[in-house]
N, C-alpha and C. Protein backbone atom coordinates (compact mmCIF):
# COMPACT_ATOMS: atom_id res chain seq x y z
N UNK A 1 92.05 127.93 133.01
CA UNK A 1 93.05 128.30 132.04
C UNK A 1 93.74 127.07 131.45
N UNK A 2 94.17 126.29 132.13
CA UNK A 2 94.63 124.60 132.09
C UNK A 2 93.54 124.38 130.95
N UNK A 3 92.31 123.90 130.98
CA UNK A 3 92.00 123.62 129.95
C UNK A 3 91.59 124.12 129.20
N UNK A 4 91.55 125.60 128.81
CA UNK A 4 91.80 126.27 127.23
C UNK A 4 92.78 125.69 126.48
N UNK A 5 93.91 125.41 127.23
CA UNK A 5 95.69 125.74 126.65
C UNK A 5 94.70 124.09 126.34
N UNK A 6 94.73 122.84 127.13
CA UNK A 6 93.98 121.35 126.20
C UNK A 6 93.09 121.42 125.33
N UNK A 7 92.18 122.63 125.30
CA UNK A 7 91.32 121.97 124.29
C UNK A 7 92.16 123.13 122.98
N UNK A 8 92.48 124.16 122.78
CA UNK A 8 94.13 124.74 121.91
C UNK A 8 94.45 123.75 121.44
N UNK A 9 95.51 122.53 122.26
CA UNK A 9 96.18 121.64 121.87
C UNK A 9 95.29 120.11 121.14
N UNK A 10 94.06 119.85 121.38
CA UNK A 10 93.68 118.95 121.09
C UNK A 10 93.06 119.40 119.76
N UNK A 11 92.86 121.04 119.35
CA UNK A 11 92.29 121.47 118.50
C UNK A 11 93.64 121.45 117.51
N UNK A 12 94.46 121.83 117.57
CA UNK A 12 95.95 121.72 116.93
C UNK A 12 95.67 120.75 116.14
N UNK A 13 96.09 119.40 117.63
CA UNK A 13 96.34 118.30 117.07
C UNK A 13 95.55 117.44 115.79
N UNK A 14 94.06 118.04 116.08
CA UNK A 14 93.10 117.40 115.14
C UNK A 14 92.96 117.94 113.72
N UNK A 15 93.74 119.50 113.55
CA UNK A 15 93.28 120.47 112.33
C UNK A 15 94.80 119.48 111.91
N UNK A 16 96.12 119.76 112.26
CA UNK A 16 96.94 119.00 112.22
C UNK A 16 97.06 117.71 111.13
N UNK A 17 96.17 116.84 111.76
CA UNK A 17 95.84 115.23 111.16
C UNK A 17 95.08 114.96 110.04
N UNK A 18 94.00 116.23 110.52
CA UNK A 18 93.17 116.09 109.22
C UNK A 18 93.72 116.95 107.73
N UNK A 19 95.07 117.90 108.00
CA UNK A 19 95.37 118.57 106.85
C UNK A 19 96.45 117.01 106.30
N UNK A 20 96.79 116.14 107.09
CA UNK A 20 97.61 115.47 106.47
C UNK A 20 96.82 114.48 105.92
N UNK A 21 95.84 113.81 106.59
CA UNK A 21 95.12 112.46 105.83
C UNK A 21 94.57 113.22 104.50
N UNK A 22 93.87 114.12 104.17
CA UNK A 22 93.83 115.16 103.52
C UNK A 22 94.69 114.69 101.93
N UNK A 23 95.57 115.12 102.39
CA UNK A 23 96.91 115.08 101.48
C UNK A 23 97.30 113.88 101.13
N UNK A 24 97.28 113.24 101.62
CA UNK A 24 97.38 111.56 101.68
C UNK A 24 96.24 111.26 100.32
N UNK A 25 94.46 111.39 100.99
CA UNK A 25 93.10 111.10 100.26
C UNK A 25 93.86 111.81 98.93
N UNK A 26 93.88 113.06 98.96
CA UNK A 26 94.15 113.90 97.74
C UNK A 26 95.71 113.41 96.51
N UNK A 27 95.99 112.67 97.23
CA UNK A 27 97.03 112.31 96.38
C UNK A 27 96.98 111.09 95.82
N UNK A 28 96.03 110.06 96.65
CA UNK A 28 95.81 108.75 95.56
C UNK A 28 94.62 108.79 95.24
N UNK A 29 93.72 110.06 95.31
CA UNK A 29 92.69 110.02 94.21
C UNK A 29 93.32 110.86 92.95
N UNK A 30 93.83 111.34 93.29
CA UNK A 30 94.94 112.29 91.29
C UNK A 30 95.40 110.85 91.03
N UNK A 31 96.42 110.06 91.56
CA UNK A 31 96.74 108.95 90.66
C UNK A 31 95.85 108.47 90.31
N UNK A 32 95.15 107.81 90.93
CA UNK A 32 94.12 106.95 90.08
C UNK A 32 93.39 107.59 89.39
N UNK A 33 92.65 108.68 89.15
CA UNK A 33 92.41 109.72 88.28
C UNK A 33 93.21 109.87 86.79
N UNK A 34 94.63 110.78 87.22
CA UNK A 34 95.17 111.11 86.07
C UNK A 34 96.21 109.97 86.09
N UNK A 35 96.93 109.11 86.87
CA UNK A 35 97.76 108.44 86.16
C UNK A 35 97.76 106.97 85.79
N UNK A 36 96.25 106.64 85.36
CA UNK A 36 96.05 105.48 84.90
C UNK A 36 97.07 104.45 85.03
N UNK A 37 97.31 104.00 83.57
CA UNK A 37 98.68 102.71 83.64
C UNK A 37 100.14 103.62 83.21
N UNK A 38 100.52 104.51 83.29
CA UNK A 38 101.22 105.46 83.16
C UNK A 38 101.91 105.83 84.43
N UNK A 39 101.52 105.14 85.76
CA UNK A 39 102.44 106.16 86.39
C UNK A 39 104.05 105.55 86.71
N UNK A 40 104.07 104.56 86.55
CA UNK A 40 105.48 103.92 87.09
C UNK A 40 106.12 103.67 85.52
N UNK A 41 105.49 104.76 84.56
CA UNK A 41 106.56 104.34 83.53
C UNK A 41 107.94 104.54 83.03
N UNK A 42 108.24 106.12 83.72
CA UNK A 42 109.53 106.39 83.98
C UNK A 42 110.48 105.35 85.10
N UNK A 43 110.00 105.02 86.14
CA UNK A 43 110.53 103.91 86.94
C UNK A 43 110.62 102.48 85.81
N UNK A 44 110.03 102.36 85.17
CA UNK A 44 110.11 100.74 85.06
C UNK A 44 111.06 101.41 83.44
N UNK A 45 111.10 102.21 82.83
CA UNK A 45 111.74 102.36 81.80
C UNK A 45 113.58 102.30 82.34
N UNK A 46 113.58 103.40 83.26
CA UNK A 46 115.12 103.42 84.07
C UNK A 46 115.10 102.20 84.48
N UNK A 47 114.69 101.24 84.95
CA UNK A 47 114.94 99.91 85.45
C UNK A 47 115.64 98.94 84.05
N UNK A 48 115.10 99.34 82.79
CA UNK A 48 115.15 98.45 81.74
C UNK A 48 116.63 99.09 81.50
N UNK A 49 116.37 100.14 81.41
CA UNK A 49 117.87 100.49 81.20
C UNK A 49 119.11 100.33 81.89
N UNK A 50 118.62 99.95 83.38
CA UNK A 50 119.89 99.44 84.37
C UNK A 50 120.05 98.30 84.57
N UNK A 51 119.01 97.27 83.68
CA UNK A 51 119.45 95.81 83.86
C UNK A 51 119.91 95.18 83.16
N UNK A 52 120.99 95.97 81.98
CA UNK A 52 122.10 95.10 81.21
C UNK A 52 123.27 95.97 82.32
N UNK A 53 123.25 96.63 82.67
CA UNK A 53 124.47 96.96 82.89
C UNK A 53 125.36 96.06 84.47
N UNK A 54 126.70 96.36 84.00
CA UNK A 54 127.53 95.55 84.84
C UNK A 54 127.89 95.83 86.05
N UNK A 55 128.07 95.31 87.23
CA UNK A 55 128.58 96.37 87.97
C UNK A 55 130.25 96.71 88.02
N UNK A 56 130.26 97.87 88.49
CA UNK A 56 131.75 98.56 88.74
C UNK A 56 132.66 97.79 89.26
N UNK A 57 133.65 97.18 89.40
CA UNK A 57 134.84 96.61 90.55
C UNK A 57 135.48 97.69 91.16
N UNK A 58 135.43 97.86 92.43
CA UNK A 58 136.61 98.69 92.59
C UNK A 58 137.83 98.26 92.85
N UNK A 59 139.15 99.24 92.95
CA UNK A 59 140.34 98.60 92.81
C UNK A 59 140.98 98.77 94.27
N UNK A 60 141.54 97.99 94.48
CA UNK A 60 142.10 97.65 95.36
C UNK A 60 143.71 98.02 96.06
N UNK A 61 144.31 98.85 96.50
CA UNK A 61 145.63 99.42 96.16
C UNK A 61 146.38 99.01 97.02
């Protein structure tokens, strides 16, 4: 019975790992796929826009 409940758990553990590497593979083959030189363009656009600005002081009471 002991090792049903291990090989259960080693079966877990492995369906487990492989749904995540999975997800991992599946997610930097779509970028490189669909988001060519496009994907950090919202990031690097908000960056352009936050590097004139000043920072805040706060006040002191």
């Amino acid at each position: 019975m002991v090792q049903f409940f291990r090989d259960l758990l080693l079966l877990a553990i492995f369906i487990i790992g492989l749904t995540a590497f999975m997800g991992i593979l599946s997610h930097w083959f779509s970028l490189k796929v669909f988001g060519g030189k496009s994907v950090f363009k919202f990031v690097e656009r908000s960056k352009s826009f936050q590097s004139n600005w000043k920072n805040v002081q706060r006040r002191h009471q």
